[in-house]
Protein backbone atom coordinates (compact mmCIF):
# COMPACT_ATOMS: atom_id res chain seq x y z
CA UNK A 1 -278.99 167.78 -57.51
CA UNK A 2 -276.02 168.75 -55.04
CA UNK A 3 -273.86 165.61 -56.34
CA UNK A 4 -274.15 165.87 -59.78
CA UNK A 5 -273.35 170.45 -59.43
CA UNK A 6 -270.25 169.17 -57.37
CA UNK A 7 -268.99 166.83 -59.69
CA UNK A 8 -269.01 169.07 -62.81
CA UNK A 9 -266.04 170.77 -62.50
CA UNK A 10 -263.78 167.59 -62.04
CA UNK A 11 -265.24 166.41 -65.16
CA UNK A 12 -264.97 169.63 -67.18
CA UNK A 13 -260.94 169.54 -66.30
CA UNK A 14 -260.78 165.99 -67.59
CA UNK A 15 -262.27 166.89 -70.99
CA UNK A 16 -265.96 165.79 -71.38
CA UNK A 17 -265.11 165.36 -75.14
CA UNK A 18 -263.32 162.15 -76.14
CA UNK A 19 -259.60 163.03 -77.85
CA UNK A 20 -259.32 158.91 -78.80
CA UNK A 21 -260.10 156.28 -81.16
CA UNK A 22 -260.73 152.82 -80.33
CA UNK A 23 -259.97 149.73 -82.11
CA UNK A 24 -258.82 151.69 -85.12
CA UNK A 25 -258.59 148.65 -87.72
CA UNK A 26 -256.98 148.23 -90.95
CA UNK A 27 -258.42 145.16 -93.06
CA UNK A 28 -258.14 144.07 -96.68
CA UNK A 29 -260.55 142.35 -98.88
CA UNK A 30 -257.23 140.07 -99.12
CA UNK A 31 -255.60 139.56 -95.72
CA UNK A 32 -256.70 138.38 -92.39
CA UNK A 33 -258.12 140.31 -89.99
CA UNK A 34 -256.09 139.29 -86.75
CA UNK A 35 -258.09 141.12 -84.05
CA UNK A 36 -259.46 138.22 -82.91
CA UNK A 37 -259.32 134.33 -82.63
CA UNK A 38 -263.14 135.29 -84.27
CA UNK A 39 -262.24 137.17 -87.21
CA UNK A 40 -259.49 134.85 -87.76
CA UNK A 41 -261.43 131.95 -88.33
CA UNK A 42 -263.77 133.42 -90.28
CA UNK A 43 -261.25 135.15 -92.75
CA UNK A 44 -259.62 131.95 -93.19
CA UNK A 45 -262.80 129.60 -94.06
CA UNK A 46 -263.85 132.79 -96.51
CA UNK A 47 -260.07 133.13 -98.25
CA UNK A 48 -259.83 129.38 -98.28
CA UNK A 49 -262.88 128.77 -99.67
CA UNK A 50 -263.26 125.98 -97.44
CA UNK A 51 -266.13 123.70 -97.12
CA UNK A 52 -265.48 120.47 -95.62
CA UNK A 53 -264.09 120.14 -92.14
CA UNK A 54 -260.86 118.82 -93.68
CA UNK A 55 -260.40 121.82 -95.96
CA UNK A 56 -261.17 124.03 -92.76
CA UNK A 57 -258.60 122.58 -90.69
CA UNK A 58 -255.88 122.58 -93.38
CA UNK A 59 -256.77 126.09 -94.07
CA UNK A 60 -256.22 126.83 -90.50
CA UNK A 61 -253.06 125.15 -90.48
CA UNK A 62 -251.52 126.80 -93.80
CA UNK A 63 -252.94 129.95 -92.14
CA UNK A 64 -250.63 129.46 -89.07
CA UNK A 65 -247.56 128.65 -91.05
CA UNK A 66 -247.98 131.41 -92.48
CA UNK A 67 -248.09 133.75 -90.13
CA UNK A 68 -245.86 132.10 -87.43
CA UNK A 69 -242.16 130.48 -86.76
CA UNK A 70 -240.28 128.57 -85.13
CA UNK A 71 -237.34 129.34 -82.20
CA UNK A 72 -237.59 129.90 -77.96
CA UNK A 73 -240.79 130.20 -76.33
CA UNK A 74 -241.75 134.32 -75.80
CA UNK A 75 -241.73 134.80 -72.06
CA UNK A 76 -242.98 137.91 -70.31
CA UNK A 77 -242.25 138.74 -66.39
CA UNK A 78 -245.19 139.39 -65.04
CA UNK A 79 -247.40 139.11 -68.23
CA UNK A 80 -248.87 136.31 -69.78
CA UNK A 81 -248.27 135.60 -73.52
CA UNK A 82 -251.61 133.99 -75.24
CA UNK A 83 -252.61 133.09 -78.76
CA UNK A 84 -253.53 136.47 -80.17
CA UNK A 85 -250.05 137.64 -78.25
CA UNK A 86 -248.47 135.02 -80.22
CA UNK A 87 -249.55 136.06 -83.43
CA UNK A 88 -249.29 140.11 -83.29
CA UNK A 89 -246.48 140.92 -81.49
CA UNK A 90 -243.92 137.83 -81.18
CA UNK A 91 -245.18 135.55 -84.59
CA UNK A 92 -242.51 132.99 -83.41
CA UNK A 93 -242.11 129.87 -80.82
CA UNK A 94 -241.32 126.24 -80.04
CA UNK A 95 -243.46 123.30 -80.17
CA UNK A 96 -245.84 123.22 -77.61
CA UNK A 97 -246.46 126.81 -78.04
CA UNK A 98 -247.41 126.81 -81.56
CA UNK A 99 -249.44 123.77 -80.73
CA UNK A 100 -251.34 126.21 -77.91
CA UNK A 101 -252.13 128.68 -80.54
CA UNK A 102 -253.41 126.36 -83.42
CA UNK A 103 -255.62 124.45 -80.47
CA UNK A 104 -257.25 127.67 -79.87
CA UNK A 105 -258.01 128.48 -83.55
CA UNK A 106 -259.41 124.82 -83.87
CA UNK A 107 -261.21 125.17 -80.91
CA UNK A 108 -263.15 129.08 -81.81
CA UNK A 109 -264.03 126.79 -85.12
CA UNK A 110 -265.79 124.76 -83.03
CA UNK A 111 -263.71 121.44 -82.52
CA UNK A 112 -262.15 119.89 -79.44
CA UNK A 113 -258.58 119.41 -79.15
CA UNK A 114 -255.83 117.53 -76.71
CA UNK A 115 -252.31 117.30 -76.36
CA UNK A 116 -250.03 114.50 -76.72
CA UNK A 117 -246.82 114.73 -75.59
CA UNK A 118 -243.75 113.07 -77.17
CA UNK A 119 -240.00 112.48 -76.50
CA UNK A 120 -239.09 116.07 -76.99
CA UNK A 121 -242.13 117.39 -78.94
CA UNK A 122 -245.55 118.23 -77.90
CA UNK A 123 -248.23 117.47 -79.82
CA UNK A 124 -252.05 118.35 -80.75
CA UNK A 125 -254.70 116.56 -82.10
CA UNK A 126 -258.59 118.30 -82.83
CA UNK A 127 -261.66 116.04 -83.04
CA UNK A 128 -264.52 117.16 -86.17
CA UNK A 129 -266.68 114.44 -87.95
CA UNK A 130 -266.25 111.61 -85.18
CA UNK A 131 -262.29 111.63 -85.45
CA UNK A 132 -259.01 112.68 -83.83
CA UNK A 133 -257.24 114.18 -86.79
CA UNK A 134 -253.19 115.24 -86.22
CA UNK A 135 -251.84 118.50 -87.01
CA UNK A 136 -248.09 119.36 -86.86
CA UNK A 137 -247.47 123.24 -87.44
CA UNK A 138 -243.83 122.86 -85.55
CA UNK A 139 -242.40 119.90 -87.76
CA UNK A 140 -244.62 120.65 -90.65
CA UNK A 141 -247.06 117.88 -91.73
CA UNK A 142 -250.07 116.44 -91.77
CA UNK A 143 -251.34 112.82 -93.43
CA UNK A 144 -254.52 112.12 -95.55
CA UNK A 145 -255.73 108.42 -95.00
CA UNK A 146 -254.38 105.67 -97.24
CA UNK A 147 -258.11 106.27 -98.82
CA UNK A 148 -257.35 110.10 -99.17
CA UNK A 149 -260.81 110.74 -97.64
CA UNK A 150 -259.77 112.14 -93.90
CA UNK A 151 -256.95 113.62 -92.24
CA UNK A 152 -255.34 111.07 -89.88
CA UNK A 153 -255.13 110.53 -86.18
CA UNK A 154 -251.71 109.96 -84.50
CA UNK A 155 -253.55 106.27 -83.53
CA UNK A 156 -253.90 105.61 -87.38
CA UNK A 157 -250.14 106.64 -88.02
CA UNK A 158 -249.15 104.39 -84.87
CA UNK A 159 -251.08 101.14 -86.25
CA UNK A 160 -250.27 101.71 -89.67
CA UNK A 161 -246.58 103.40 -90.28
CA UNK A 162 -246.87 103.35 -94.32
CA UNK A 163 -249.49 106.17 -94.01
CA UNK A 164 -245.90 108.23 -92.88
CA UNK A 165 -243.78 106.17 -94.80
CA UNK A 166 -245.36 106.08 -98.48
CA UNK A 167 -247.29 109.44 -97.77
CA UNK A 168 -245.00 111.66 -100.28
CA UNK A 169 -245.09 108.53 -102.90
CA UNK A 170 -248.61 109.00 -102.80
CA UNK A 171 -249.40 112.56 -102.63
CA UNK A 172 -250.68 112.36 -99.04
CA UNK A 173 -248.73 115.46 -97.14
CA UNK A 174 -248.88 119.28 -97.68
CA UNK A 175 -246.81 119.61 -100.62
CA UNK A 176 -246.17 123.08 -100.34
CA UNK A 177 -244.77 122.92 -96.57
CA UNK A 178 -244.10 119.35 -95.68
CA UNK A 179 -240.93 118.91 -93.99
CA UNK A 180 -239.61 122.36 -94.99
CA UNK A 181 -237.37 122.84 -91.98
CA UNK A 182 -235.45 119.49 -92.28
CA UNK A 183 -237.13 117.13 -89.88
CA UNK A 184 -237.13 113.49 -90.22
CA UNK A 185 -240.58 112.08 -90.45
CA UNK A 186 -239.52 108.45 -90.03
CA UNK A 187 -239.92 108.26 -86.34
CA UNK A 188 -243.20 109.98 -86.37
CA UNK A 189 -245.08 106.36 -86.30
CA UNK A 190 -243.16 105.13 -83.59
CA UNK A 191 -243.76 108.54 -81.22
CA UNK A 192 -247.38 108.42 -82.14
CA UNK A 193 -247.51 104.56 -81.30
CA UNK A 194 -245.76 105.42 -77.88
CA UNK A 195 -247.58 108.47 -77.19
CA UNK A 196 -250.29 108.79 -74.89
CA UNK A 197 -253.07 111.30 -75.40
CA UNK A 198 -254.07 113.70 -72.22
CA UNK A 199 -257.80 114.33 -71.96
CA UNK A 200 -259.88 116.64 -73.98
CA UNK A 201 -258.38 120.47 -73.10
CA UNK A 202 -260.14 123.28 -71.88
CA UNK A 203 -259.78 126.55 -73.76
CA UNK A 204 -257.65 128.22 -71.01
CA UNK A 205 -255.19 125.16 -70.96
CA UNK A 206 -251.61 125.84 -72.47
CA UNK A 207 -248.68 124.68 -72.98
CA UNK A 208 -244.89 125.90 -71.27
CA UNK A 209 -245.48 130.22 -71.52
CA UNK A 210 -248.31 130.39 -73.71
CA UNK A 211 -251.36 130.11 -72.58
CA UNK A 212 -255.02 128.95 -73.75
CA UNK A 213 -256.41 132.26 -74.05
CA UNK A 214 -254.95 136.12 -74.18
CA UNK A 215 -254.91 137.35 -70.25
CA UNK A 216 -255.78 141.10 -69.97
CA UNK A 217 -254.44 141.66 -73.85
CA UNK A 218 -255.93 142.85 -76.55
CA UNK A 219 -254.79 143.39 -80.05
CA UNK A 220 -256.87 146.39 -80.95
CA UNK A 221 -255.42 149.76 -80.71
CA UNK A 222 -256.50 152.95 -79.45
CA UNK A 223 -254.92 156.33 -81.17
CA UNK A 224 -254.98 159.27 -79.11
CA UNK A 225 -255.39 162.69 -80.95
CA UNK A 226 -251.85 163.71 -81.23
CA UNK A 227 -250.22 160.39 -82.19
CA UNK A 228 -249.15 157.95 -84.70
CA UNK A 229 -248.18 154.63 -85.13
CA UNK A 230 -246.04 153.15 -88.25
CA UNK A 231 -245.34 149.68 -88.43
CA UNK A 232 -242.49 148.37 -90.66
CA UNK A 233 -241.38 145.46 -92.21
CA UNK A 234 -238.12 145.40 -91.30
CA UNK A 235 -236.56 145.51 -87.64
CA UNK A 236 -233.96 147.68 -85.33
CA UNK A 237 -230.81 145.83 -84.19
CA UNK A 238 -231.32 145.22 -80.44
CA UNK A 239 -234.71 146.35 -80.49
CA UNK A 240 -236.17 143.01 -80.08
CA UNK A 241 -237.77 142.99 -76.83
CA UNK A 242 -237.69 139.12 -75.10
CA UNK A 243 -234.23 137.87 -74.51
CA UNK A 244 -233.23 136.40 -77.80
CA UNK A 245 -229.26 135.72 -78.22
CA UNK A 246 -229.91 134.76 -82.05
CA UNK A 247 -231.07 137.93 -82.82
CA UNK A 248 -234.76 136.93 -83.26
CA UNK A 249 -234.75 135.12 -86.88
CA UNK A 250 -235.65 131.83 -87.89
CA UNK A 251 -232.92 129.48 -86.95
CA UNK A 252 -233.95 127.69 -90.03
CA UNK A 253 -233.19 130.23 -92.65
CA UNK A 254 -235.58 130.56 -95.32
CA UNK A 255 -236.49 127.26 -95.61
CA UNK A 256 -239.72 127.45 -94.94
CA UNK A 257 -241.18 129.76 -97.63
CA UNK A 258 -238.52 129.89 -100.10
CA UNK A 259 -240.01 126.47 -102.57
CA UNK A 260 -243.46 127.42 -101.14
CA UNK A 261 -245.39 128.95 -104.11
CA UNK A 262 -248.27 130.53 -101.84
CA UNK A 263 -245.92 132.05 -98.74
CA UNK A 264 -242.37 132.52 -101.01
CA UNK A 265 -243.93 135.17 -103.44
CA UNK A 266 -244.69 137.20 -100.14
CA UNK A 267 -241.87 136.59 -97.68
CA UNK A 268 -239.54 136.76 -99.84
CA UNK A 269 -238.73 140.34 -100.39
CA UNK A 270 -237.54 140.39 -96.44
CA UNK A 271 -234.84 137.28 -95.61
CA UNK A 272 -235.32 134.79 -93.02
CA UNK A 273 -238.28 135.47 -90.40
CA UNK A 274 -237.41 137.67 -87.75
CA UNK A 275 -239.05 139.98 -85.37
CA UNK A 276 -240.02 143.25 -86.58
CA UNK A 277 -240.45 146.93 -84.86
CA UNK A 278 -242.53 149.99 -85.62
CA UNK A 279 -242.26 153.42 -84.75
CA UNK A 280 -244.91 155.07 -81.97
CA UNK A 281 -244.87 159.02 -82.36
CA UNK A 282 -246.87 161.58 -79.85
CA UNK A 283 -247.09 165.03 -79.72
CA UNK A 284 -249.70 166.99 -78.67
CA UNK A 285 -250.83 170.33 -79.27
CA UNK A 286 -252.02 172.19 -76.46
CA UNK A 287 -253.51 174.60 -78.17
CA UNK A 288 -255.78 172.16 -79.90
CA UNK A 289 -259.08 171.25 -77.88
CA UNK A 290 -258.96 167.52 -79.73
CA UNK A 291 -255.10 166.77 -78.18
CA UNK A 292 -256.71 168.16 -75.17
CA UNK A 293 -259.36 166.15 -74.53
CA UNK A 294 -257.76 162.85 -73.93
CA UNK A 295 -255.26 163.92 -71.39
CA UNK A 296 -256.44 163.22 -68.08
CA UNK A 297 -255.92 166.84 -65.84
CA UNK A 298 -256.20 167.76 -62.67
CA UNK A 299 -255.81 171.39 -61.16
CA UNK A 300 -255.16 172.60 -64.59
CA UNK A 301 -256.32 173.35 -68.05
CA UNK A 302 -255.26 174.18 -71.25
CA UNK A 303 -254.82 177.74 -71.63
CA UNK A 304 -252.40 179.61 -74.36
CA UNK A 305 -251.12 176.56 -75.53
CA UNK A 306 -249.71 175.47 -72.65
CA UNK A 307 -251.04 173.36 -69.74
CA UNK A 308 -251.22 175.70 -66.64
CA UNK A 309 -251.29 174.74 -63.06
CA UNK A 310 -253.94 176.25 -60.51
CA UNK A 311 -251.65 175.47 -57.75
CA UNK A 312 -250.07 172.44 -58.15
CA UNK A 313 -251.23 170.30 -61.46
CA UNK A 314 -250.96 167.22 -62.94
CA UNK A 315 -251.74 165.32 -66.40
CA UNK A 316 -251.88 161.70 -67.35
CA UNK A 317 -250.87 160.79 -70.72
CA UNK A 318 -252.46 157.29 -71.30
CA UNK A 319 -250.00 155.83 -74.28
CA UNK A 320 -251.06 152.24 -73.83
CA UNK A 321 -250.36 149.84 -77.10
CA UNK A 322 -251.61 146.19 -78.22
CA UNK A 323 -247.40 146.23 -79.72
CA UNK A 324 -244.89 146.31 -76.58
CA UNK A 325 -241.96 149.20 -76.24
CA UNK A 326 -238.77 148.24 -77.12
CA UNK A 327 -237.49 151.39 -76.79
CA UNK A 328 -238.80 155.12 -75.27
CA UNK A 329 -237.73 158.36 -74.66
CA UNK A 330 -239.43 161.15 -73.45
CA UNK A 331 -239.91 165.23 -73.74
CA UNK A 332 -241.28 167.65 -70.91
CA UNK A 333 -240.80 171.46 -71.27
CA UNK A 334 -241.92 172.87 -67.84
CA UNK A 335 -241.96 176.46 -67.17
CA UNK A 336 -242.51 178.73 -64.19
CA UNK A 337 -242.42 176.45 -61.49
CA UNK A 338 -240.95 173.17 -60.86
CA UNK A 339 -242.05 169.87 -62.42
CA UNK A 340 -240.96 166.33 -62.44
CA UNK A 341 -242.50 163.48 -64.14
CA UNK A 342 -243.56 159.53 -63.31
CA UNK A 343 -244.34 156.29 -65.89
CA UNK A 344 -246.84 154.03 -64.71
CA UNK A 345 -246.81 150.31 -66.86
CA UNK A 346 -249.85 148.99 -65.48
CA UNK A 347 -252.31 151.20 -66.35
CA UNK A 348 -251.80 154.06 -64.04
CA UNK A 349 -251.94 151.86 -60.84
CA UNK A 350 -248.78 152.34 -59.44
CA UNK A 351 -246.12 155.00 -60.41
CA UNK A 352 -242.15 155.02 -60.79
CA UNK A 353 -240.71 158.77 -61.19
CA UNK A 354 -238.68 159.46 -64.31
CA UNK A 355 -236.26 161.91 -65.98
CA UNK A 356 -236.78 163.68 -69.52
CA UNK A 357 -234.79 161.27 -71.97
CA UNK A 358 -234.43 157.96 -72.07
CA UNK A 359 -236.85 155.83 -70.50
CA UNK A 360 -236.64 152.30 -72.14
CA UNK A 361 -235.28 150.45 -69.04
CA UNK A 362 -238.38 151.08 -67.57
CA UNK A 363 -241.06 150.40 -70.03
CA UNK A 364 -239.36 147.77 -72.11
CA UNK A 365 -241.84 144.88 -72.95
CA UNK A 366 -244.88 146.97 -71.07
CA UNK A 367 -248.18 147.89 -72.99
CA UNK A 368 -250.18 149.80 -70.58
CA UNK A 369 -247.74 152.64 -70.58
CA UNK A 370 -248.90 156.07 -68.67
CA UNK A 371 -246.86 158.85 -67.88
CA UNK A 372 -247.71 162.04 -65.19
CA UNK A 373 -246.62 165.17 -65.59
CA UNK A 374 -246.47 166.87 -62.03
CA UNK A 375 -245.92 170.80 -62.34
CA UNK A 376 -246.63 173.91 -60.20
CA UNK A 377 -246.12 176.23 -63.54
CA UNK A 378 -247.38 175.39 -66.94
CA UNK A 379 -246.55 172.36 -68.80
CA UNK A 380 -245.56 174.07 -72.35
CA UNK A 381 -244.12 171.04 -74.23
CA UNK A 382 -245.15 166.87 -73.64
CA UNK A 383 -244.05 164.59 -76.57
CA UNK A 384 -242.98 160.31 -76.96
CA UNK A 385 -240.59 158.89 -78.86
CA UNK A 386 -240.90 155.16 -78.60
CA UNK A 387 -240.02 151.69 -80.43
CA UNK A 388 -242.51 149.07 -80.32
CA UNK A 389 -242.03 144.86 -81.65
CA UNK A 390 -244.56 143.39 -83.62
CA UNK A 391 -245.41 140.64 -86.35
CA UNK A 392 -244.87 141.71 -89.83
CA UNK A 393 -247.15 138.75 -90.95
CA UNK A 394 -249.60 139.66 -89.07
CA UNK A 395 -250.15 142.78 -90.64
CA UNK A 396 -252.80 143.66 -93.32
CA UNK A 397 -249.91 143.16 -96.60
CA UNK A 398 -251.17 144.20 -100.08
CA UNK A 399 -250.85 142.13 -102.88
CA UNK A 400 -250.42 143.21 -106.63
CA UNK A 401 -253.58 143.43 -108.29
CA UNK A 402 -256.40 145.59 -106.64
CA UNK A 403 -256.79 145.71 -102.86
CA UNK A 404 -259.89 147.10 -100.98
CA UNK A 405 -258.61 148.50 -97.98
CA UNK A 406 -261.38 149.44 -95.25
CA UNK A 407 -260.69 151.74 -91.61
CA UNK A 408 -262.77 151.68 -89.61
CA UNK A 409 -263.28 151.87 -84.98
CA UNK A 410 -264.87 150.32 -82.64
CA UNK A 411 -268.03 152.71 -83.37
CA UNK A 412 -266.91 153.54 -86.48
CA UNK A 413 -266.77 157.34 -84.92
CA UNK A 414 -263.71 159.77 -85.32
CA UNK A 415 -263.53 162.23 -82.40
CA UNK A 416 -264.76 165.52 -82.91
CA UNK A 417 -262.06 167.84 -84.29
CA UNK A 418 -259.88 164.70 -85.85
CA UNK A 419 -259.15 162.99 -88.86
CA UNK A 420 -258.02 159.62 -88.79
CA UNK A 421 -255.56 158.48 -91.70
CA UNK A 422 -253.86 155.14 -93.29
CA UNK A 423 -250.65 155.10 -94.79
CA UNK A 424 -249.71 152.68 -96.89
CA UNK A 425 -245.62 152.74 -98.19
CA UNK A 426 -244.57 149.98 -100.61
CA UNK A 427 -242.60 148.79 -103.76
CA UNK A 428 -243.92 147.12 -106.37
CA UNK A 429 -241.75 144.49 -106.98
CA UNK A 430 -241.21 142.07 -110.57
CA UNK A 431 -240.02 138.30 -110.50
CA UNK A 432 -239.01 136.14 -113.12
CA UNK A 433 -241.46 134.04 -115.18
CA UNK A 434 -241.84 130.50 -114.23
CA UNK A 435 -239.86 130.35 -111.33
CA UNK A 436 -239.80 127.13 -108.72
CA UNK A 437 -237.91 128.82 -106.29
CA UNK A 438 -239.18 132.36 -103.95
CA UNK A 439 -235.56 133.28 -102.77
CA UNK A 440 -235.49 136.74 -103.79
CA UNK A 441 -233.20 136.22 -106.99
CA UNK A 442 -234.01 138.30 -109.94
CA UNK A 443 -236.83 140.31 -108.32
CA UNK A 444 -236.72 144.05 -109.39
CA UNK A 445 -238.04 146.90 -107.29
CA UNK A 446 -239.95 150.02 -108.32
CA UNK A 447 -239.40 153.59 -107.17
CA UNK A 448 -241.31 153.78 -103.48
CA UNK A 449 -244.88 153.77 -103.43
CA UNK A 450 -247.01 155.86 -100.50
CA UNK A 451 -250.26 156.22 -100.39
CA UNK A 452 -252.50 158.13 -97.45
CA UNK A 453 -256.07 158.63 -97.03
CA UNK A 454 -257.69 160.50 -94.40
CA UNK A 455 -261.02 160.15 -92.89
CA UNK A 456 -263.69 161.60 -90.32
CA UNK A 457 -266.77 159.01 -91.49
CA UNK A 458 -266.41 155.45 -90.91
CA UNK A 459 -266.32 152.90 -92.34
CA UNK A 460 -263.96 154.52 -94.51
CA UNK A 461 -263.26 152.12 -97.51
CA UNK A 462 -260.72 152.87 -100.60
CA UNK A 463 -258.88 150.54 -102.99
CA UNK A 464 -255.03 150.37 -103.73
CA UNK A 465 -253.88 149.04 -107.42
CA UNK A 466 -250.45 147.50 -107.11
CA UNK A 467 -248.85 146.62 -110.30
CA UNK A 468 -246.13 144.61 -110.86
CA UNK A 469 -246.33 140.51 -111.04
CA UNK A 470 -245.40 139.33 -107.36
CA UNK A 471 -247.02 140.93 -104.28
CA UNK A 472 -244.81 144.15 -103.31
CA UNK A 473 -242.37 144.97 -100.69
CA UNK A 474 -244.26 146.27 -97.93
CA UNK A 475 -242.01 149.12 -96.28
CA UNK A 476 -244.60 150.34 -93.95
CA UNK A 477 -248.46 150.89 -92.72
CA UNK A 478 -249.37 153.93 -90.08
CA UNK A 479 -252.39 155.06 -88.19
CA UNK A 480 -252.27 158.41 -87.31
CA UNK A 481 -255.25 160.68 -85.11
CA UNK A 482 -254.77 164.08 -85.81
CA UNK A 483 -256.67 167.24 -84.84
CA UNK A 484 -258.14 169.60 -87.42
């Protein structure tokens, strides 16, 4: 019995409650659900409607047009960048890296998939039914047989150039995306002919910085009791977080969306793709046992609502985030005694000591962002400021019409003394009848729209009737854990 007496007290100074929520979700009866290369695939066969393997591939495709664009590969030092990476936080890269991330989607539906390189370009092709079939998410196209019964190969295209040639004579290509950027599809025949296919890829295989499969990353978010997160659709000059000298939008314009009756109506409201940021808010109350009971102590509790050092204290503040910090700064109030504090951005394992203020050189394109608070006194004031990047289409959007909105965590538990809420901020927007073009021309807004629920039982489900005859302006969705 000596062990487990001796160990109490450490744990009763850590907080034997838990003061977090994990995996706090946001889905729509009308969006995908982008946690996973899973829940991705399945979203898209049951939104499609899909049956057929063809159907399920081109729903996969329009799904990843959609959702990402083209311009420079997203690089990380010291962090790898993988499909789900891709498609949350960055939603933008070049060829072979959008190839990466549509050969893992065709590969979690169950299909293998290889690259093929070409001058300049790199390629993909995915094997379902007995066939290689060719998908082109970077230039835009795809081919149905001269038959119309299949999707073709790059080996059909190379033997037979009029299934390129004639294909928009004869209704053969994606009509609502084919081509949208600009690029020439004449020499396609001749790069497939020339082109050389590598052998069938494993799952981790990439292409350039992306690679096969997400390295210690994970989409899902954990709130801790004392913090919020709002994600916008719009972005902060500067605040894009890889080295971009563009400023992060789509160096084709709005090309691809604006005569694109299923993406225009939605993108529209916004401009050309770009990167977008969100706002990351914490500030705990001491005095609450729920803010508490995340926050890692040692050699000190919460007493008077203030964190008070027997001897000399410390407390960890673990402020990791699936969205990386763009920007940070930082509030400690220590009294009676000295204090100083330290950022970890690898999940505590090594350390880097800090001033109150600005810290954004430091955590800049991290995730697993802690900080320590050292302090001989009382610690009577911790609080975090921060901008974080993400992918706007990513995000659960509403349409107008009726959306069932459902929040929900990994056990579907909100910590004791919490509720958990979702924020919704919007406008509804109205478009002209009978319009062939989504460039934002003659779209009127409403007044702004917010809606918040709260919730301490999960699943927590709720609808949202938008009005207007185009989907709205999204401004804004947050998650917020607060204590009672």
């Amino acid at each position: 019995m000596r062990p487990i007496l001796t160990m109490l007290p450490v744990l009763l100074l850590s907080g034997l409650a838990s003061g977090a929520a994990d995996a706090v979700k946001v889905t729509t009866d009308r969006t995908v659900d982008n946690s996973s290369l899973e829940t991705i695939i399945q979203d898209v066969f049951r939104l499609s409607g899909a049956k057929t393997n063809d159907e399920k591939a081109i729903a996969i495709y329009n799904y990843l047009h959609g959702t990402i664009f083209h311009r420079a590969y997203p690089t990380e030092k010291g962090q790898s960048v993988g499909p789900l990476k891709v498609i949350n936080v960055y939603g933008w890269g070049l060829c072979g890296g959008q190839h990466t991330v549509l050969k893992a989607l065709f590969e979690t539906a169950g299909w293998q998939v290889r690259y093929r390189g070409w001058q300049g370009h790199t390629t993909i092709e995915t094997n379902y039914d007995d066939k290689w079939h060719y998908f082109d998410v970077f230039l835009k196209c795809y081919y149905w047989t001269k038959d119309k019964k299949t999707i073709a190969g790059q080996d059909d295209l190379g033997a037979d150039p009029s299934i390129v040639l004639d294909a928009v004579k004869e209704d053969r290509v994606p009509k609502e995306s084919y081509m949208c950027c600009g690029d020439d599809p004449n020499g396609i025949p001749d790069q497939c002919k020339k082109s050389k296919p590598y052998p069938v890829a494993r799952h981790e295989d990439g292409w350039a910085s992306v690679t096969g499969r997400d390295r210690g990353y994970s989409p899902l978010l954990t709130l801790r009791s004392g913090s919020a997160l709002r994600l916008e659709w719009k972005n902060e000059p500067g605040m894009m977080v890889a080295e971009d000298k563009k400023g992060g939008v789509h160096s084709c314009g709005t090309k691809d969306f604006r005569n694109n009756p299923i993406l225009g109506p939605i993108m529209e409201h916004y401009g050309p793709r770009a990167y977008a940021n969100g706002k990351f808010v914490y500030t705990p109350d001491f005095s609450k046992a729920a803010d508490v009971a995340d926050i890692e102590l040692k050699d000190a509790k919460a007493e008077g609502g203030k964190l008070v050092a027997k001897g000399q204290g410390s407390a960890v503040f673990k402020l990791n985030l699936p969205y990386p910090y763009a920007a940070c700064k930082v509030e400690a109030a220590f009294e009676g005694g000295e204090g100083k504090l330290a950022v970890s951005v690898d999940g505590g394992k090594t350390w880097k000591d800090a001033q109150p203020g600005d810290v954004s050189e430091i955590v800049r394109q991290k995730y697993d962002v802690f900080f320590k608070a050292d302090f001989a006194g009382s610690l009577a004031k911790f609080a975090v400021d921060a901008i974080v990047e993400h992918n706007k289409s990513a995000q659960p959007h509403l349409y107008n019409g009726k959306n069932v909105v459902t929040l929900s965590t990994k056990d579907n538990k909100v910590p004791e003394g919490c509720v958990l809420s979702v924020t919704y901020s919007y406008q509804e927007a109205t478009a002209p009848a009978n319009r062939t073009r989504w460039d934002g021309k003659g779209v009127t807004y409403g007044e702004t729209k917010t809606v918040t629920k709260e919730a301490d039982k999960l699943p927590f489900t709720f609808e949202i009737e938008v009005g207007g005859n185009t989907p709205p302006k999204m401004l804004y969705l947050e998650r917020a854990l607060k204590a009672r």
